[in-house]
PDB file of N, CA and C in Angstrom:
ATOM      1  N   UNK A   1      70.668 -70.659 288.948  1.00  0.00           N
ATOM      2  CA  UNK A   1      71.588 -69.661 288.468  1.00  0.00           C
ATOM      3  C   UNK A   1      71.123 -68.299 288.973  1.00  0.00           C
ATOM      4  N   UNK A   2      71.902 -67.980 289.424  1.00  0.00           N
ATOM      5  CA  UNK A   2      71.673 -66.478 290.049  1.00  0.00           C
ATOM      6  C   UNK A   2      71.755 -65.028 288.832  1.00  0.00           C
ATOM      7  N   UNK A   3      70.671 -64.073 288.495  1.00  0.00           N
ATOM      8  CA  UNK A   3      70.613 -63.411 288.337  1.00  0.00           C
ATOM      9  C   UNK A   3      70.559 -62.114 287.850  1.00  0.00           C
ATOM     10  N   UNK A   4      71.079 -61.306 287.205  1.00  0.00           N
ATOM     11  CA  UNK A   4      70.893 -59.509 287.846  1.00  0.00           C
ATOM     12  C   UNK A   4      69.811 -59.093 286.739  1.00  0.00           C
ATOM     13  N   UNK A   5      69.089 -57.822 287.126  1.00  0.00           N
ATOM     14  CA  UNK A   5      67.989 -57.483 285.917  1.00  0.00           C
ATOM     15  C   UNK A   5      69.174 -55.994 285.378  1.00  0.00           C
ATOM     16  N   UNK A   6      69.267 -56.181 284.340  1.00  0.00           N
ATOM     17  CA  UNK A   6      70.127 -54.916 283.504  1.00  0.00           C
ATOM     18  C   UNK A   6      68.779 -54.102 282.541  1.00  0.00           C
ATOM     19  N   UNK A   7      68.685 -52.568 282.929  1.00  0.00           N
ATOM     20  CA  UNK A   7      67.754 -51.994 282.411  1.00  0.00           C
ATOM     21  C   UNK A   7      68.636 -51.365 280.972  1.00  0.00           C
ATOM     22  N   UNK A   8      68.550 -52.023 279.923  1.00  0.00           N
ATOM     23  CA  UNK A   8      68.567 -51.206 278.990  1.00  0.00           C
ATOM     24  C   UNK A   8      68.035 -49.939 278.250  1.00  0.00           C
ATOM     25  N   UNK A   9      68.875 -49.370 277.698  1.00  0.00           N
ATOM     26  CA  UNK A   9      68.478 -47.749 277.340  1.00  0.00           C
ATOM     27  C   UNK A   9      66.905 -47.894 276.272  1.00  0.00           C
ATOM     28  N   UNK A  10      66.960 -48.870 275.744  1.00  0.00           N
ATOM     29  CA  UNK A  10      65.774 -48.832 274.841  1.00  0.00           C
ATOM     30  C   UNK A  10      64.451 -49.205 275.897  1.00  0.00           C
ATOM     31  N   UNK A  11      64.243 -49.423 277.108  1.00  0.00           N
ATOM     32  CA  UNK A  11      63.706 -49.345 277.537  1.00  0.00           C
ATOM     33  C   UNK A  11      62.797 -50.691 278.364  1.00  0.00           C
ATOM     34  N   UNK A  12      63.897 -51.905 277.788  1.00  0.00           N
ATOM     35  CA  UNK A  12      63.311 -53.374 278.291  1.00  0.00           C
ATOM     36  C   UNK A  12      63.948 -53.806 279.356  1.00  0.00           C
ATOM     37  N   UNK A  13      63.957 -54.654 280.445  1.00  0.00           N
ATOM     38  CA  UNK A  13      64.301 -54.778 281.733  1.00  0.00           C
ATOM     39  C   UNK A  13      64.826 -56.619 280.954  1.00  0.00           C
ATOM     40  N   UNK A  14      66.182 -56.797 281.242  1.00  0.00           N
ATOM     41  CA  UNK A  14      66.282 -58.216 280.876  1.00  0.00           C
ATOM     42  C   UNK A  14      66.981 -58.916 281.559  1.00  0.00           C
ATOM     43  N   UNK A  15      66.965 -60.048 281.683  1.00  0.00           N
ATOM     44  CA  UNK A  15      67.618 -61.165 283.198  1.00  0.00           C
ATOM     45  C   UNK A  15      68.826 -61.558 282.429  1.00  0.00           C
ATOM     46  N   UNK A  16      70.033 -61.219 282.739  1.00  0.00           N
ATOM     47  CA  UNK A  16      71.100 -61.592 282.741  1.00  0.00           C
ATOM     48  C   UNK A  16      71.787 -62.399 283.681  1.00  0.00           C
ATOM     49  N   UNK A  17      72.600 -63.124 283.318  1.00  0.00           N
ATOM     50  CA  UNK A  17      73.352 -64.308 284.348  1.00  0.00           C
ATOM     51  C   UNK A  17      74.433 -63.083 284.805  1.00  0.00           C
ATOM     52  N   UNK A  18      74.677 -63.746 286.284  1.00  0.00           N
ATOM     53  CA  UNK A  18      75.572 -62.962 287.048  1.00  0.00           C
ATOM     54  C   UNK A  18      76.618 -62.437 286.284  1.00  0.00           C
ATOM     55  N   UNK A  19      77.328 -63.735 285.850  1.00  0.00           N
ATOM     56  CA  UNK A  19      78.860 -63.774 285.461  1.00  0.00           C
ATOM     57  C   UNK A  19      78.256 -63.116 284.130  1.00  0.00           C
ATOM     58  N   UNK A  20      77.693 -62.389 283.822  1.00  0.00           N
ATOM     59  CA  UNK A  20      77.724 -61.637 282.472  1.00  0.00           C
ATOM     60  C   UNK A  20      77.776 -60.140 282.860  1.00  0.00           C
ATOM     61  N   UNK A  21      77.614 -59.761 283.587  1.00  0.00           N
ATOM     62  CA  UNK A  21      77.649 -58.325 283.866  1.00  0.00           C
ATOM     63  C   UNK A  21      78.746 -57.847 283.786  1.00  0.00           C
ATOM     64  N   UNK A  22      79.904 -58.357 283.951  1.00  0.00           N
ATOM     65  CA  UNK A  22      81.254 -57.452 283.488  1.00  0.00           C
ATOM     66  C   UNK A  22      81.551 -58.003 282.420  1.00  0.00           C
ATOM     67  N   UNK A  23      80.999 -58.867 281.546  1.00  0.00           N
ATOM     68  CA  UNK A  23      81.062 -58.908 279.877  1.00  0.00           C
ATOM     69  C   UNK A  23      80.266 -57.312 279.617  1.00  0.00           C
ATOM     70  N   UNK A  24      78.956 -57.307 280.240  1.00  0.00           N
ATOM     71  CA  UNK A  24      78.274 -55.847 280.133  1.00  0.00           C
ATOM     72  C   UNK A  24      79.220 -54.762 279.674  1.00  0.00           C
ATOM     73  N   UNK A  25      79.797 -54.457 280.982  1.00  0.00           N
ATOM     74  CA  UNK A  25      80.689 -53.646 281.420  1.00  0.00           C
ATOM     75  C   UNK A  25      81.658 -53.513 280.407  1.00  0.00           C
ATOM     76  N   UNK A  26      82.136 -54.345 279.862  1.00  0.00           N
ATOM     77  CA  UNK A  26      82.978 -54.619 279.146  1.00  0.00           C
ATOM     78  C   UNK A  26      83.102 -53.661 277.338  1.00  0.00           C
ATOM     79  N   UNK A  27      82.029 -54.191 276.994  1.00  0.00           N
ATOM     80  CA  UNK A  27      81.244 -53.568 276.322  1.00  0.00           C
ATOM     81  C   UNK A  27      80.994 -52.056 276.496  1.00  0.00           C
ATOM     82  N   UNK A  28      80.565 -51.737 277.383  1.00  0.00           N
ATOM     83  CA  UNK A  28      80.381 -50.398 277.528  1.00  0.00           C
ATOM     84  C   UNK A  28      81.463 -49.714 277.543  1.00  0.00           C
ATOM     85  N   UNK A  29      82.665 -50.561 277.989  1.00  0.00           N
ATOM     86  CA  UNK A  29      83.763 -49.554 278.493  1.00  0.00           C
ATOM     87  C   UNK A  29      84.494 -49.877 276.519  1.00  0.00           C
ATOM     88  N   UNK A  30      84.406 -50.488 276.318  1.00  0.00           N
ATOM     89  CA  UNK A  30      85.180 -50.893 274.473  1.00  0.00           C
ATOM     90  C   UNK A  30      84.602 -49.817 273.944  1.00  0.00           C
ATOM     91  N   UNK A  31      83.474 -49.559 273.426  1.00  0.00           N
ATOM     92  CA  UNK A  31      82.619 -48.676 272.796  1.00  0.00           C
ATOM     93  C   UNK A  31      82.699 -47.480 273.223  1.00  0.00           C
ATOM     94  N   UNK A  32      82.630 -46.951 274.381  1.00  0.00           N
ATOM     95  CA  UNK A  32      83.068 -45.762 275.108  1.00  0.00           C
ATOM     96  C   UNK A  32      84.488 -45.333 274.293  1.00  0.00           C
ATOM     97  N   UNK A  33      85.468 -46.179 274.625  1.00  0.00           N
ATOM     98  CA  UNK A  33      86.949 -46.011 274.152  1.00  0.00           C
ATOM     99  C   UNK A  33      86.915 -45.742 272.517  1.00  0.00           C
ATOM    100  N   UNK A  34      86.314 -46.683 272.011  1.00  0.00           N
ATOM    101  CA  UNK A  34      86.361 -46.925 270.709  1.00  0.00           C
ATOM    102  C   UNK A  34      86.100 -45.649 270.153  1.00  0.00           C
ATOM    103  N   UNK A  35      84.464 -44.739 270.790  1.00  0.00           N
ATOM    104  CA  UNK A  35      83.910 -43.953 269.655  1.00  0.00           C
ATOM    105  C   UNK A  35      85.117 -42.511 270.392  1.00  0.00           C
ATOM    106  N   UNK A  36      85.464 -42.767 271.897  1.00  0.00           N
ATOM    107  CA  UNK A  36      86.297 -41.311 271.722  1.00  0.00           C
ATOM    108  C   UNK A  36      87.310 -41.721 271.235  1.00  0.00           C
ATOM    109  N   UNK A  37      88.007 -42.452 271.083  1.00  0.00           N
ATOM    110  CA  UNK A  37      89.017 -42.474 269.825  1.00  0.00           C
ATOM    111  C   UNK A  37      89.054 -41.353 268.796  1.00  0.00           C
ATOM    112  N   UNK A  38      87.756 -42.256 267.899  1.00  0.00           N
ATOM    113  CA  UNK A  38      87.053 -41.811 266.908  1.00  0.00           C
ATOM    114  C   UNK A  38      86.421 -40.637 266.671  1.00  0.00           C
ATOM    115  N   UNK A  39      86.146 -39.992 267.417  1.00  0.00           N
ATOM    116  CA  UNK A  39      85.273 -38.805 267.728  1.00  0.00           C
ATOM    117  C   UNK A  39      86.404 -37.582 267.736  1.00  0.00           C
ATOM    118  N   UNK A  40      87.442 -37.618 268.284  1.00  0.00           N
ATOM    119  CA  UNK A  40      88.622 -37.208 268.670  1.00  0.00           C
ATOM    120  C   UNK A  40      89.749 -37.026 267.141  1.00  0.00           C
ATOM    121  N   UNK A  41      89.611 -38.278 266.713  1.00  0.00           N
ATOM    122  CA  UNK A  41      90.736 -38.034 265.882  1.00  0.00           C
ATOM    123  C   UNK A  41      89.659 -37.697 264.779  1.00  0.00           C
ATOM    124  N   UNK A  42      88.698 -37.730 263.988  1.00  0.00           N
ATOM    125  CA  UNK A  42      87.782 -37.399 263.037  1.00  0.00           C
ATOM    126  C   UNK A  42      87.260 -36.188 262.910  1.00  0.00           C
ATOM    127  N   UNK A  43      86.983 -35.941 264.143  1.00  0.00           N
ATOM    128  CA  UNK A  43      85.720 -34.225 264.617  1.00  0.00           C
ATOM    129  C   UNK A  43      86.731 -33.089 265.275  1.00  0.00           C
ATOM    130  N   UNK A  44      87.744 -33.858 266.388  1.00  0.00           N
ATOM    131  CA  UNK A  44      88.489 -32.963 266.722  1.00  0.00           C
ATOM    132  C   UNK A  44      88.160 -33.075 268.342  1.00  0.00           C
ATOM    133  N   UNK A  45      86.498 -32.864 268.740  1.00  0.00           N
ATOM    134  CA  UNK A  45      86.271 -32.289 270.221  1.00  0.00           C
ATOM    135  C   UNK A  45      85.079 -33.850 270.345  1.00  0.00           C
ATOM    136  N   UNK A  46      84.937 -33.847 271.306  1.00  0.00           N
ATOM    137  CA  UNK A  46      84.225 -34.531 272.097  1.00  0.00           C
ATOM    138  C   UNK A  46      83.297 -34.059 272.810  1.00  0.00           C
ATOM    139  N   UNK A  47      82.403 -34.412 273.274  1.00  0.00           N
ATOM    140  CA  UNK A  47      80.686 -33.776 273.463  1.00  0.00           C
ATOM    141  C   UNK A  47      80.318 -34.969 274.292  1.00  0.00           C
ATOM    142  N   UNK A  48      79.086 -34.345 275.360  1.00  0.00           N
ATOM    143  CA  UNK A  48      78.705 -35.455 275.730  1.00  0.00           C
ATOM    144  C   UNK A  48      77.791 -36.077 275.419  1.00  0.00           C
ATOM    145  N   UNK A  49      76.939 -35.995 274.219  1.00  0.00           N
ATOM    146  CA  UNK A  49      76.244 -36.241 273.229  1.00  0.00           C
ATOM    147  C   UNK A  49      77.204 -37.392 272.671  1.00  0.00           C
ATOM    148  N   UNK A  50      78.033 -37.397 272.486  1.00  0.00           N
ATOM    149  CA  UNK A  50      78.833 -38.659 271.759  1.00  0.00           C
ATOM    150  C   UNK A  50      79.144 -40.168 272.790  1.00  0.00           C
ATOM    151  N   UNK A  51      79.347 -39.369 273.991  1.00  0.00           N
ATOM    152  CA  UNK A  51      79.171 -40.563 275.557  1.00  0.00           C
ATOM    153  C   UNK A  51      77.592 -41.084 275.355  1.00  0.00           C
ATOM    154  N   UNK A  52      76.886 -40.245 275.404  1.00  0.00           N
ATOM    155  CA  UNK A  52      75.502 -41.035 275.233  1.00  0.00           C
ATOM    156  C   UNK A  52      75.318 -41.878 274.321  1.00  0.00           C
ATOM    157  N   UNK A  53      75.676 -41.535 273.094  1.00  0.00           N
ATOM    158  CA  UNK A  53      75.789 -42.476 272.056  1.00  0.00           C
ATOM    159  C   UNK A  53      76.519 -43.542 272.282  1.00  0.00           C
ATOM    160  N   UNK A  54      77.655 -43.108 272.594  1.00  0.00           N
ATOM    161  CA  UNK A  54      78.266 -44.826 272.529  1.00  0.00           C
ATOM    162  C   UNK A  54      78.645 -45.440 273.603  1.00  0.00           C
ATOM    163  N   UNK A  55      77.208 -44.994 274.863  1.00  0.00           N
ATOM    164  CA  UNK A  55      76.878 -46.352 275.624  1.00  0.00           C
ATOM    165  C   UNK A  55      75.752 -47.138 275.136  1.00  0.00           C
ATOM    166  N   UNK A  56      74.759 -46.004 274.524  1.00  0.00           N
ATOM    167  CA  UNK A  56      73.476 -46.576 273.722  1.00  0.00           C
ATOM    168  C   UNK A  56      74.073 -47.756 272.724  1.00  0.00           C
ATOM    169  N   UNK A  57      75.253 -47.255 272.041  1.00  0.00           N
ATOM    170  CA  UNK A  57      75.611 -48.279 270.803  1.00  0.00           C
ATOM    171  C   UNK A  57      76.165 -49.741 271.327  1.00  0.00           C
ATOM    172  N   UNK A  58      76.828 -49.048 272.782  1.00  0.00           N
ATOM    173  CA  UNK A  58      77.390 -50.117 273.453  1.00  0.00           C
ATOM    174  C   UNK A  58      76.396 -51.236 274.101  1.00  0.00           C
ATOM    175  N   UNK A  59      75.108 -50.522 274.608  1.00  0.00           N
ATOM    176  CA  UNK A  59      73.672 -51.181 275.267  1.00  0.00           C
ATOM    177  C   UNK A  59      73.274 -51.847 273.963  1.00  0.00           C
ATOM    178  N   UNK A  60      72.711 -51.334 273.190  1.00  0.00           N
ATOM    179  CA  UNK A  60      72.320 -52.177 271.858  1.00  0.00           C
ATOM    180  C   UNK A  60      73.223 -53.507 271.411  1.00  0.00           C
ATOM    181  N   UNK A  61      74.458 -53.671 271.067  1.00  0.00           N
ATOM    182  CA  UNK A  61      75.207 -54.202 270.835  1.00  0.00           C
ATOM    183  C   UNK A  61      75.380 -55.878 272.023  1.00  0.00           C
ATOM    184  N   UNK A  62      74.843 -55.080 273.408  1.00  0.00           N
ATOM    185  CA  UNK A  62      75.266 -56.430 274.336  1.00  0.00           C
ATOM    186  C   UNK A  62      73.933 -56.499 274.356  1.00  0.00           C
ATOM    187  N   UNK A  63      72.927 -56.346 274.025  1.00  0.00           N
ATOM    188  CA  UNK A  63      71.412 -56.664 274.375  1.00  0.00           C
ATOM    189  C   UNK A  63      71.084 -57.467 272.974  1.00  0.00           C
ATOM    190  N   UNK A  64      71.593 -57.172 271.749  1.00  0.00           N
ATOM    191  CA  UNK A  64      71.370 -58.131 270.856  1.00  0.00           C
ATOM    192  C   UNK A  64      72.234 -59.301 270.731  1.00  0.00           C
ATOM    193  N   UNK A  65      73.581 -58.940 271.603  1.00  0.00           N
ATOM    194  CA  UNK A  65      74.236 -60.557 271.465  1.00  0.00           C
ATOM    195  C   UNK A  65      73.483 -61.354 272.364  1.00  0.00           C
ATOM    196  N   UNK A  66      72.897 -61.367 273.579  1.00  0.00           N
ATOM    197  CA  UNK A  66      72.582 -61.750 274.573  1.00  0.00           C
ATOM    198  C   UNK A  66      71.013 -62.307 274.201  1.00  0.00           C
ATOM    199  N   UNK A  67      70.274 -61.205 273.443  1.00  0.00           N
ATOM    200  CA  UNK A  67      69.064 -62.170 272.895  1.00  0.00           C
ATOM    201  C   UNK A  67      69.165 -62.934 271.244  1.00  0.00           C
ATOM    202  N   UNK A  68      70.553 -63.162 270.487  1.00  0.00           N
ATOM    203  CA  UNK A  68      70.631 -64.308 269.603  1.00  0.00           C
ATOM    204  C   UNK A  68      71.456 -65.149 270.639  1.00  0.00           C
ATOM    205  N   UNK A  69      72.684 -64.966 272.084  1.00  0.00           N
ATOM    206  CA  UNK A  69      72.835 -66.179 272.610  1.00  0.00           C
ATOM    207  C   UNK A  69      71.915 -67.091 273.224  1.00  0.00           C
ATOM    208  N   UNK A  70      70.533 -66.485 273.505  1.00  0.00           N
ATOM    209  CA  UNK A  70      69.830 -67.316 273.920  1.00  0.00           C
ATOM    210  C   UNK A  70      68.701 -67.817 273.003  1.00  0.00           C
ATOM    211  N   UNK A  71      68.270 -67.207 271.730  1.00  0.00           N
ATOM    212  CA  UNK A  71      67.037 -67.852 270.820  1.00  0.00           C
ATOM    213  C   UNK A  71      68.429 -68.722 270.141  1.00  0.00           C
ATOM    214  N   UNK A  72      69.565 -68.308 269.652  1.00  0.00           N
ATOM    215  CA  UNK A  72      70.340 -69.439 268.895  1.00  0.00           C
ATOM    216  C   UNK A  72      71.610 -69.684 269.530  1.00  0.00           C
ATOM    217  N   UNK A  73      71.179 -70.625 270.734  1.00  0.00           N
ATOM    218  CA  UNK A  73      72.692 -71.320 271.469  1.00  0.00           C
ATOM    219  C   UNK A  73      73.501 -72.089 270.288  1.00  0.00           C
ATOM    220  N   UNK A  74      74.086 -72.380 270.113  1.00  0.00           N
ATOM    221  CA  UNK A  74      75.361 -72.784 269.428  1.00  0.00           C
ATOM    222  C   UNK A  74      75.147 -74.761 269.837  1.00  0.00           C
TER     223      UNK A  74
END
């Protein structure tokens, strides 16, 4: 199985399968959308302090599904 190393923001380097990287992506781009939504209709303005955040939330989020899909496969 081929591959890619994805450096997460917390600072661990982890081997992901190919065909998962635009699940990655995916993720990043949901959470992105999600918090300016949110950020927007709640606060009013948007910052890029809030992009950082919710790729971090978005990195966290696919780095913990990815290490319970592999300690608890189904």
């Amino acid at each position: 199985m081929k591959a890619a190393y994805i450096y997460f923001t917390n600072g661990v380097d982890f081997i992901v399968p190919k065909d998962e990287v635009h699940v990655y992506l995916y993720y990043v781009l949901k959470w992105v959308a999600f918090w300016y939504l949110m950020t927007n209709l709640f606060v009013g303005e948007y910052h890029l302090a809030w992009l950082a955040l919710s790729v971090w939330h978005a990195d966290f989020k696919f780095f913990t599904d990815v290490i319970n899909e592999q300690l608890f496969p189904d």
